[in-house]
PDB file of N, CA and C in Angstrom:
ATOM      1  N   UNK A   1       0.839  -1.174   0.000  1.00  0.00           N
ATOM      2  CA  UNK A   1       0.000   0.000   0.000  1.00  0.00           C
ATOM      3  C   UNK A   1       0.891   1.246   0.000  1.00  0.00           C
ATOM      4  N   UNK A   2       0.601   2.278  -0.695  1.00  0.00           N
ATOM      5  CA  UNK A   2       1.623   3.780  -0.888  1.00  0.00           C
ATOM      6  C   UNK A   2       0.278   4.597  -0.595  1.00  0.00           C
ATOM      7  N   UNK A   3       0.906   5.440   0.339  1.00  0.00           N
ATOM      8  CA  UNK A   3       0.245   6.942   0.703  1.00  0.00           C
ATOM      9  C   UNK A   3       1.130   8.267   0.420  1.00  0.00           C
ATOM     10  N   UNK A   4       0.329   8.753  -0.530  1.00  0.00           N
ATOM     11  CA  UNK A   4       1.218   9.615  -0.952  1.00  0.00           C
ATOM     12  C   UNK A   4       0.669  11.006  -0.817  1.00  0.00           C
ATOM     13  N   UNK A   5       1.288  12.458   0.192  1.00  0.00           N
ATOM     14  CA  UNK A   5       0.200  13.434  -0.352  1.00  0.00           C
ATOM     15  C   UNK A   5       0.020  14.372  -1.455  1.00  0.00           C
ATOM     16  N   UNK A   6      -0.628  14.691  -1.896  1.00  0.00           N
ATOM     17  CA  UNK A   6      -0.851  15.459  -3.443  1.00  0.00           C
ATOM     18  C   UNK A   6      -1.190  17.062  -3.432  1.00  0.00           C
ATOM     19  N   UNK A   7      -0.636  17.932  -3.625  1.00  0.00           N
ATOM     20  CA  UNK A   7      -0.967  19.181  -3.451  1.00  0.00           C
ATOM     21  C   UNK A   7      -1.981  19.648  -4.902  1.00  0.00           C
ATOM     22  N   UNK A   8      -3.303  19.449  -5.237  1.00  0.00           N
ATOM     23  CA  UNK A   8      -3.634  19.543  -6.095  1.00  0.00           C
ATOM     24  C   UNK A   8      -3.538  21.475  -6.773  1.00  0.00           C
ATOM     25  N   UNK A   9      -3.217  21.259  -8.043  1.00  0.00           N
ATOM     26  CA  UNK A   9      -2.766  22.627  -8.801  1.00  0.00           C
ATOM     27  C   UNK A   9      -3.398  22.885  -9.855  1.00  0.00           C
ATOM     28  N   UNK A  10      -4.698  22.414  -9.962  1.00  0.00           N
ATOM     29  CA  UNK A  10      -5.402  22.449 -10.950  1.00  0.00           C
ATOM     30  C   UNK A  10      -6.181  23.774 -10.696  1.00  0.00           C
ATOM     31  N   UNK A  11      -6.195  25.056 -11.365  1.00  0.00           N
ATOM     32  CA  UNK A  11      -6.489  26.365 -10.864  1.00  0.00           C
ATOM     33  C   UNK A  11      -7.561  26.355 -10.870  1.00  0.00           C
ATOM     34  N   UNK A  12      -8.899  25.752 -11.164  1.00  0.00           N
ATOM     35  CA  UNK A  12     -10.705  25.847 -10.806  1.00  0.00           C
ATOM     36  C   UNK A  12     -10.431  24.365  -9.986  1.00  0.00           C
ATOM     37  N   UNK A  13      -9.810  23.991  -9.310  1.00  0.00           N
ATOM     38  CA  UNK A  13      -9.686  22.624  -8.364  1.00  0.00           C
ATOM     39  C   UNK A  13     -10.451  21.542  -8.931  1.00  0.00           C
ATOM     40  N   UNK A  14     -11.069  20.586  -8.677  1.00  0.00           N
ATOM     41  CA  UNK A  14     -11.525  19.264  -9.101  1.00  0.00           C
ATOM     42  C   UNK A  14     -13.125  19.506  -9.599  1.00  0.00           C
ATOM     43  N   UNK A  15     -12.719  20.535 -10.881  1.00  0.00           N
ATOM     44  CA  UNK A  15     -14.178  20.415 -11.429  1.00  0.00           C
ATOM     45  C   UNK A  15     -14.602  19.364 -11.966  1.00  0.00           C
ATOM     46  N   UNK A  16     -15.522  19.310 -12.894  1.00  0.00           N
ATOM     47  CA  UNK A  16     -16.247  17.798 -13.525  1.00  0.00           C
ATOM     48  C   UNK A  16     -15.377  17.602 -14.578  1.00  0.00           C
ATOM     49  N   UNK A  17     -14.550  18.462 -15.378  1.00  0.00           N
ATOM     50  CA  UNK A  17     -13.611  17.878 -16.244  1.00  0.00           C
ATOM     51  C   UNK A  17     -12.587  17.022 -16.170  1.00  0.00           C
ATOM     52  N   UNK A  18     -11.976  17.586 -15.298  1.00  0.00           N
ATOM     53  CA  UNK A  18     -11.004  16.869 -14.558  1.00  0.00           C
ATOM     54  C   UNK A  18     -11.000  15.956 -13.387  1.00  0.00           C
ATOM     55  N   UNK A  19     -12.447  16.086 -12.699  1.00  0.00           N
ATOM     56  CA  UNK A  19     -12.524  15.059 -11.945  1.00  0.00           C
ATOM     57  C   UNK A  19     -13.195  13.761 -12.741  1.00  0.00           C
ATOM     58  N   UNK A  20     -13.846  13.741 -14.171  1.00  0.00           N
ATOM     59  CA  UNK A  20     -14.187  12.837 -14.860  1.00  0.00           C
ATOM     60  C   UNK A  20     -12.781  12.058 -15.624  1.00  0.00           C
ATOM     61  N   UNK A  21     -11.855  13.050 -16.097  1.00  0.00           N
ATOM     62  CA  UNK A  21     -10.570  12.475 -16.773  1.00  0.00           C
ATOM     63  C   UNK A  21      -9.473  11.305 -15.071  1.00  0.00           C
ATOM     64  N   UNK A  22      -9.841  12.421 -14.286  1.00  0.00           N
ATOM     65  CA  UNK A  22      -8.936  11.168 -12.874  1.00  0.00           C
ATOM     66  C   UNK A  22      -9.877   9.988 -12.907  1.00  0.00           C
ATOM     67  N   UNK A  23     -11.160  10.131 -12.868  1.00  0.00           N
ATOM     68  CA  UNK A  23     -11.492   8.409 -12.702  1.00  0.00           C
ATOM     69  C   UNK A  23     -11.108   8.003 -14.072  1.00  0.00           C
ATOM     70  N   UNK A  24     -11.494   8.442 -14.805  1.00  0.00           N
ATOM     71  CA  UNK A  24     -10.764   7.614 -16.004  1.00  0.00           C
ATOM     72  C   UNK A  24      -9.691   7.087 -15.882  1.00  0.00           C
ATOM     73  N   UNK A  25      -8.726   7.574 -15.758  1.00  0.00           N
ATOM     74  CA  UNK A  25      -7.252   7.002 -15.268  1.00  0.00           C
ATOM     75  C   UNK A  25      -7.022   6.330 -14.193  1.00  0.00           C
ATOM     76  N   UNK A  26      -7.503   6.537 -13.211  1.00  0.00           N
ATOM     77  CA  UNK A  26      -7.751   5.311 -11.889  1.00  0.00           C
ATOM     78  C   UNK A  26      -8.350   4.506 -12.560  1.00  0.00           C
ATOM     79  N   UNK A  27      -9.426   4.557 -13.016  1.00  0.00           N
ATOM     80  CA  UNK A  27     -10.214   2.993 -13.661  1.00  0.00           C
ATOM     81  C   UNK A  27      -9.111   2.008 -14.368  1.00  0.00           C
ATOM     82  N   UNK A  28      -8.053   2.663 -15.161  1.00  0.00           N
ATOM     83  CA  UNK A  28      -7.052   1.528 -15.642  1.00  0.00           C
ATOM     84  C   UNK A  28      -5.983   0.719 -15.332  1.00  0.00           C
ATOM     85  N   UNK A  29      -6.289   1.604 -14.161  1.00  0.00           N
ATOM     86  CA  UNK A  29      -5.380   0.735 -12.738  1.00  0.00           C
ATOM     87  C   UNK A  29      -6.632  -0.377 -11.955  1.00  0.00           C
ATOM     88  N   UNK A  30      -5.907  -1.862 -11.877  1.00  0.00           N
ATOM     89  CA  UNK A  30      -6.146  -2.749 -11.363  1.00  0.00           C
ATOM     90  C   UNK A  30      -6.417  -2.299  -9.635  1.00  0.00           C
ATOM     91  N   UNK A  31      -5.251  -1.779  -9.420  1.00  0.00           N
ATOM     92  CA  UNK A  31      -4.938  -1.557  -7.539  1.00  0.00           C
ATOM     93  C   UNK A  31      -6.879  -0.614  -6.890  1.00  0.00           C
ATOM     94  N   UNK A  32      -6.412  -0.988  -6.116  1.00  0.00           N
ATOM     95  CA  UNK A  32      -8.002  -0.092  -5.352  1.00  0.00           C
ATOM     96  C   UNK A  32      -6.854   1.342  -4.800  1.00  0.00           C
ATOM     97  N   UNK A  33      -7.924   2.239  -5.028  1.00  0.00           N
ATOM     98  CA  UNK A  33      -7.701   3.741  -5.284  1.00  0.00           C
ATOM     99  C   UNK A  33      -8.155   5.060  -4.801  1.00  0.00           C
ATOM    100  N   UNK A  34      -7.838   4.992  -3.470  1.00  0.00           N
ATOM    101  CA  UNK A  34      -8.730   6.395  -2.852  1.00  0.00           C
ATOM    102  C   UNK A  34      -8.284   7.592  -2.348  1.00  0.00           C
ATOM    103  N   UNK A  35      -8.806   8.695  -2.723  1.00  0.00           N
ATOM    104  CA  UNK A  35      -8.607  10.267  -2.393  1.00  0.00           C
ATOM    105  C   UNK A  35      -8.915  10.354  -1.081  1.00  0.00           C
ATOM    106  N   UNK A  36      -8.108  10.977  -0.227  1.00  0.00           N
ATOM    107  CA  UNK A  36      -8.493  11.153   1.370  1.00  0.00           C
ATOM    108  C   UNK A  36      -8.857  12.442   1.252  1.00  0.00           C
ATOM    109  N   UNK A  37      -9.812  13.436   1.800  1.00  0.00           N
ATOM    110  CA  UNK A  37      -9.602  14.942   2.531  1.00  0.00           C
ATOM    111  C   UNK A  37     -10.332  14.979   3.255  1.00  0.00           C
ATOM    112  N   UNK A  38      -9.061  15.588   4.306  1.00  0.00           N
ATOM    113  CA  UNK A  38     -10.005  15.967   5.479  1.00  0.00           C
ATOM    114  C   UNK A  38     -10.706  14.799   5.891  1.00  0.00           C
ATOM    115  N   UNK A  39     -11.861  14.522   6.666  1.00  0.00           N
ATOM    116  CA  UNK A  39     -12.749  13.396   6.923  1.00  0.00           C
ATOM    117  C   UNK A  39     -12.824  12.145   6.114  1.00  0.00           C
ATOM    118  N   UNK A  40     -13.401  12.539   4.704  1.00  0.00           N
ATOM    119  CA  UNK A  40     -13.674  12.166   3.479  1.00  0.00           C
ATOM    120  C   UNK A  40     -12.879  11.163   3.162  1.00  0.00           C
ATOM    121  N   UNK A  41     -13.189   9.856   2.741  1.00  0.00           N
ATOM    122  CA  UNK A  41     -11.996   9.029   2.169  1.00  0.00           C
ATOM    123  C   UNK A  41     -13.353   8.662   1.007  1.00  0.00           C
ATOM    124  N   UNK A  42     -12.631   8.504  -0.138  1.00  0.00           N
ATOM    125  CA  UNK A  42     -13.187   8.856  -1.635  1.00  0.00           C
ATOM    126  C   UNK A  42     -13.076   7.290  -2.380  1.00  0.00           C
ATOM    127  N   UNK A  43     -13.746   6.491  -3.495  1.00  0.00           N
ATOM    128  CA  UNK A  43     -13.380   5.730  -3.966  1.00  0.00           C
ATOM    129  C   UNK A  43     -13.147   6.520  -5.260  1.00  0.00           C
ATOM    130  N   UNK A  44     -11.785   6.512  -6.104  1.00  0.00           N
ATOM    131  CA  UNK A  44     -11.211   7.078  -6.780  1.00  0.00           C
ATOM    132  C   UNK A  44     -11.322   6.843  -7.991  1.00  0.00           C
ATOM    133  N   UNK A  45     -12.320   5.563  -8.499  1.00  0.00           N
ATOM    134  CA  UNK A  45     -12.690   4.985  -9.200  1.00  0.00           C
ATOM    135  C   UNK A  45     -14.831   6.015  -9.663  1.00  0.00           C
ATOM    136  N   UNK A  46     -14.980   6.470  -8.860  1.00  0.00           N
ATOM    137  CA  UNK A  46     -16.392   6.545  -8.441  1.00  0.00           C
ATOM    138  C   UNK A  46     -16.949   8.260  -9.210  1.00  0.00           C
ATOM    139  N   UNK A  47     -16.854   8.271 -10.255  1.00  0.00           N
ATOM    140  CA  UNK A  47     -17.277  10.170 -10.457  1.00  0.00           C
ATOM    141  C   UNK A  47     -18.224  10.425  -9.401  1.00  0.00           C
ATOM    142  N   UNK A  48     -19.293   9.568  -8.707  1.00  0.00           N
ATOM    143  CA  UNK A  48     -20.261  10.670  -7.574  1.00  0.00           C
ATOM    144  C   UNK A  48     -19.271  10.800  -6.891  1.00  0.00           C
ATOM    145  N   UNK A  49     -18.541   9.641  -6.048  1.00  0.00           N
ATOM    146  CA  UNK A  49     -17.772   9.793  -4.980  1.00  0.00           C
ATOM    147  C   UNK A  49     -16.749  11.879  -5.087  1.00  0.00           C
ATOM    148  N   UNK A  50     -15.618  11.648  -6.607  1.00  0.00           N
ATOM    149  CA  UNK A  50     -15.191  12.576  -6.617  1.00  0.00           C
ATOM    150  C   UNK A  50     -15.940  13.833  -6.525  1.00  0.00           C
ATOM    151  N   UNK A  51     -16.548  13.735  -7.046  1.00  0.00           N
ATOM    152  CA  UNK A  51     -17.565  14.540  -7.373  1.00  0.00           C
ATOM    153  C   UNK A  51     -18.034  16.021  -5.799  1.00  0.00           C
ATOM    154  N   UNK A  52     -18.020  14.794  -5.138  1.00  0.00           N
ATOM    155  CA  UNK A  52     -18.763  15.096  -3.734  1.00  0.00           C
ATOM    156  C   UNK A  52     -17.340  15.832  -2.728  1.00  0.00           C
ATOM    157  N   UNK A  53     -15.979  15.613  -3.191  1.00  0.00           N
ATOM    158  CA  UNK A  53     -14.972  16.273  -2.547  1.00  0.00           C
ATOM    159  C   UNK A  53     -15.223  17.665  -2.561  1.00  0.00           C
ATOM    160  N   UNK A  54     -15.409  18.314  -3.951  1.00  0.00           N
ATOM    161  CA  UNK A  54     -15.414  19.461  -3.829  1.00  0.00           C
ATOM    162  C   UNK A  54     -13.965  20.738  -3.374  1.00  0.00           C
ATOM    163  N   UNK A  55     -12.743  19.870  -4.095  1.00  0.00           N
ATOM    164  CA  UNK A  55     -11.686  20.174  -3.422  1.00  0.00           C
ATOM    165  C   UNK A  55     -11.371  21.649  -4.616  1.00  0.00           C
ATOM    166  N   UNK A  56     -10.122  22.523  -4.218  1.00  0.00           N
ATOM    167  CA  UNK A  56      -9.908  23.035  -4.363  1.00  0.00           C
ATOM    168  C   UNK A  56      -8.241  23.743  -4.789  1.00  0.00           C
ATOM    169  N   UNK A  57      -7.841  24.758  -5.578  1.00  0.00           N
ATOM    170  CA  UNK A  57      -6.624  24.472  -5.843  1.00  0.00           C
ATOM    171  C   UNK A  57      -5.902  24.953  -4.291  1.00  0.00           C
ATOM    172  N   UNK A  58      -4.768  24.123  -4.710  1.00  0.00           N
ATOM    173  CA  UNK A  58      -3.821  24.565  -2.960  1.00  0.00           C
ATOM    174  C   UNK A  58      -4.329  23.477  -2.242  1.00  0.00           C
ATOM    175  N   UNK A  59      -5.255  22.676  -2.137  1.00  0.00           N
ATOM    176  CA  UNK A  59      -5.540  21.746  -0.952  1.00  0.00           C
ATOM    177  C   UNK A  59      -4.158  20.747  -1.069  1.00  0.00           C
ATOM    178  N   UNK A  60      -4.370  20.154   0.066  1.00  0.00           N
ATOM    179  CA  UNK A  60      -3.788  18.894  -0.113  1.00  0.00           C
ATOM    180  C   UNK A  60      -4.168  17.976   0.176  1.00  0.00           C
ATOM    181  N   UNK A  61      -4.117  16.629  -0.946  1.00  0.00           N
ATOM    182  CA  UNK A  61      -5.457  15.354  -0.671  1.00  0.00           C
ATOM    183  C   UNK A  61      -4.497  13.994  -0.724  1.00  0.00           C
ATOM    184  N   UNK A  62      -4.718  13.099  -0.012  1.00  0.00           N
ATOM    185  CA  UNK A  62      -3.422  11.755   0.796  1.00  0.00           C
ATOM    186  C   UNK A  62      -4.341  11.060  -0.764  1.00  0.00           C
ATOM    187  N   UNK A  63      -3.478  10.646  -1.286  1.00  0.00           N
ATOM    188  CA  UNK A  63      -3.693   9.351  -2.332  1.00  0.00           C
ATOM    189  C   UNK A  63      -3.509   8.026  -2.033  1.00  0.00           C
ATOM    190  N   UNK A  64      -4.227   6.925  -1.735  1.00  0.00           N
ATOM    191  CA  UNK A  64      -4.148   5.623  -1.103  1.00  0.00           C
ATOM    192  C   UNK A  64      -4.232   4.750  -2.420  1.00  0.00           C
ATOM    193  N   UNK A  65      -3.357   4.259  -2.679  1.00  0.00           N
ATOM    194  CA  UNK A  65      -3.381   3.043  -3.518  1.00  0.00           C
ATOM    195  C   UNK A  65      -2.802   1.276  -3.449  1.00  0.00           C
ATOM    196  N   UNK A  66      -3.485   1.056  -2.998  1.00  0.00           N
ATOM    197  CA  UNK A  66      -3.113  -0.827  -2.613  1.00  0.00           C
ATOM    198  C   UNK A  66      -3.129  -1.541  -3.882  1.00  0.00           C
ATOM    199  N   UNK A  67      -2.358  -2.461  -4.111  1.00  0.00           N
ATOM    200  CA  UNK A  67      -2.455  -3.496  -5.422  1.00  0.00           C
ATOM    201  C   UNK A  67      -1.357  -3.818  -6.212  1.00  0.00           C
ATOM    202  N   UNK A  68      -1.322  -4.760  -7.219  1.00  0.00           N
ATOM    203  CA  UNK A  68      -0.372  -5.179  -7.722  1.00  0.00           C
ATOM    204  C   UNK A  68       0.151  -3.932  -8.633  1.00  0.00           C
ATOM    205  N   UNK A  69      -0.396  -3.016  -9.125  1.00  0.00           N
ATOM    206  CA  UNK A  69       0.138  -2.372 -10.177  1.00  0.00           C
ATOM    207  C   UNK A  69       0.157  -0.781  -9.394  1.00  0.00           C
ATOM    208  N   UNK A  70       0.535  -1.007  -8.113  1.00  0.00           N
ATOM    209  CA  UNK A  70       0.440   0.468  -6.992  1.00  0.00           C
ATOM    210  C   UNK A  70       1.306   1.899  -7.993  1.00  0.00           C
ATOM    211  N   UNK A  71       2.673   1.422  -7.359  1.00  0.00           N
ATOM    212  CA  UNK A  71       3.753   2.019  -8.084  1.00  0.00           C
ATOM    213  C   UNK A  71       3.090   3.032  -9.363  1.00  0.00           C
ATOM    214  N   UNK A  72       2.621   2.221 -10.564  1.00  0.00           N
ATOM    215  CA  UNK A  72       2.489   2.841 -11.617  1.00  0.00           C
ATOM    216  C   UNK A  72       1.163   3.991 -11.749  1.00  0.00           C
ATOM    217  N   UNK A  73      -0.050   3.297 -10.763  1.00  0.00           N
ATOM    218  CA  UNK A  73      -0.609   3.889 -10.772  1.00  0.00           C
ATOM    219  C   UNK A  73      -0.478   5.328  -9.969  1.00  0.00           C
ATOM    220  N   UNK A  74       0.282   4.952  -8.536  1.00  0.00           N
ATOM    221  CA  UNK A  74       0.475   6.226  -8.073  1.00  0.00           C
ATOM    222  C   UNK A  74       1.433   7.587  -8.327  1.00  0.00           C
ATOM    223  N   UNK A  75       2.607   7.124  -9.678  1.00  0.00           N
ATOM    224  CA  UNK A  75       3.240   7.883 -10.225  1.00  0.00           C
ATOM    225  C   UNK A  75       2.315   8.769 -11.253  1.00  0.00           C
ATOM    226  N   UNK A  76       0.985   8.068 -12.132  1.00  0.00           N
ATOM    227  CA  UNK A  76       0.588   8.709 -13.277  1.00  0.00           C
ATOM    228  C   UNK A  76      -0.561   9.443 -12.398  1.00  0.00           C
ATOM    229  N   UNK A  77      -1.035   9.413 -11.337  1.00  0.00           N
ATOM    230  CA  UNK A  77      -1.976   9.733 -10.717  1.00  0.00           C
ATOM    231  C   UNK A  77      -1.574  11.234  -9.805  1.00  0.00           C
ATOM    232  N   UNK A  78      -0.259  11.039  -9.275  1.00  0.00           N
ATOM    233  CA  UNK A  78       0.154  12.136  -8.852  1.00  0.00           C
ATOM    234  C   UNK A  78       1.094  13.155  -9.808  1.00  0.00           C
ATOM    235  N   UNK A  79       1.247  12.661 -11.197  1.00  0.00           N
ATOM    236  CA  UNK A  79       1.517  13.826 -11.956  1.00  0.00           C
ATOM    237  C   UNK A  79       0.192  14.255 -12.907  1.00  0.00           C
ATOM    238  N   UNK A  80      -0.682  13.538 -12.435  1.00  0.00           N
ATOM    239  CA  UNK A  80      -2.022  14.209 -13.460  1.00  0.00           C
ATOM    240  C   UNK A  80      -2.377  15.406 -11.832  1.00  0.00           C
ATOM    241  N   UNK A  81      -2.735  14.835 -10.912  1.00  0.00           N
ATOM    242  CA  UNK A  81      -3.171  16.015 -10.297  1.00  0.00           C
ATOM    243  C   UNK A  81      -1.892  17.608  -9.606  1.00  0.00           C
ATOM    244  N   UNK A  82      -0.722  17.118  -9.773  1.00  0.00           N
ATOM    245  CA  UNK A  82       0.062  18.144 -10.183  1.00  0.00           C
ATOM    246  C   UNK A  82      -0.042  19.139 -11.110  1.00  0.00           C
ATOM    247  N   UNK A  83      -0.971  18.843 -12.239  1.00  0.00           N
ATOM    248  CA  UNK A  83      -0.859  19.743 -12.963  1.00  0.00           C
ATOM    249  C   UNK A  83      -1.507  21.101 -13.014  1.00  0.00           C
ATOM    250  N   UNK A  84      -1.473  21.951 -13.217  1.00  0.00           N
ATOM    251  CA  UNK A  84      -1.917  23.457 -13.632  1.00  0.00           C
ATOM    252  C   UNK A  84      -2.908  23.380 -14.525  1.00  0.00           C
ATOM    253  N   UNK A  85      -3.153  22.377 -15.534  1.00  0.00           N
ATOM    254  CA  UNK A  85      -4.366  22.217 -16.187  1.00  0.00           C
ATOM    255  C   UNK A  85      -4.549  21.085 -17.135  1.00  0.00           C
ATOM    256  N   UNK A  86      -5.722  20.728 -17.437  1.00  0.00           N
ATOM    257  CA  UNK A  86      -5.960  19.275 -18.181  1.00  0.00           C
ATOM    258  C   UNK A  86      -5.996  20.322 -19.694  1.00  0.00           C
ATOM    259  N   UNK A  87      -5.289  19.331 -20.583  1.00  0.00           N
ATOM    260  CA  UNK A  87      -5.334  19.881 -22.092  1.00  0.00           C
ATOM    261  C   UNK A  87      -5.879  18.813 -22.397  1.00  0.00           C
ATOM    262  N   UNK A  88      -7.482  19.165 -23.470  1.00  0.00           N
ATOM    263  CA  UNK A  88      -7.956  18.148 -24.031  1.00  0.00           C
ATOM    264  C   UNK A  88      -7.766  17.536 -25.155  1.00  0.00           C
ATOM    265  N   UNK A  89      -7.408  16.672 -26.153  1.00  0.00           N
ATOM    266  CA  UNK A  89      -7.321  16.343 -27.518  1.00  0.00           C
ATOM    267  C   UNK A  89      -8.552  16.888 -28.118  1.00  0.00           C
ATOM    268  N   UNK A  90      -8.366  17.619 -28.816  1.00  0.00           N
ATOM    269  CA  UNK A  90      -9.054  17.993 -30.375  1.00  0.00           C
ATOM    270  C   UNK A  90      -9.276  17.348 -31.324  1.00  0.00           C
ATOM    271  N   UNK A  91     -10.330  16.616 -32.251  1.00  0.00           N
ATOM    272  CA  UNK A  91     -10.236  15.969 -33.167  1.00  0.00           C
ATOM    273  C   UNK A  91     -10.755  17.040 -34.101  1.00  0.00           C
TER     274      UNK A  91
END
């Protein structure tokens, strides 16, 4: 199991764009996957769950990931919410 904490930097914090693109990416991880804040422990897999954080930029949220494929998931997971902003593909 890795606990890692995440200073999220996403400047409108965990709106529906970006909180729909993180479960996406947790979903392709095997390992079980949850956002802590504050009280709140989140299934990371779950858009209501995220949904319902309501977090903000500057917070900081503990990332829990247990499972065979931990490692990978918690490296791509804590540089997606590092970021300053989600760029979408254009077709």
């Amino acid at each position: 199991m890795i606990n890692t904490a995440v200073t999220l930097k996403f400047k409108n914090g965990l709106e529906a764009r970006p909180t729909a693109l993180f479960v996406q990416l947790a979903s392709k991880y095997e390992s079980q996957i949850f956002i802590k804040l504050m009280d709140k422990k989140i299934n990371a897999k779950s858009i209501m769950g995220m949904m319902s954080l309501g977090s903000i930029k500057g917070e900081q949220l503990e990332l829990i990931v247990d499972g065979e494929d931990e490692e990978d998931a918690t490296v791509a997971l804590c540089e997606f919410l590092a970021k300053e902003e989600v760029v979408l593909a254009r077709n």
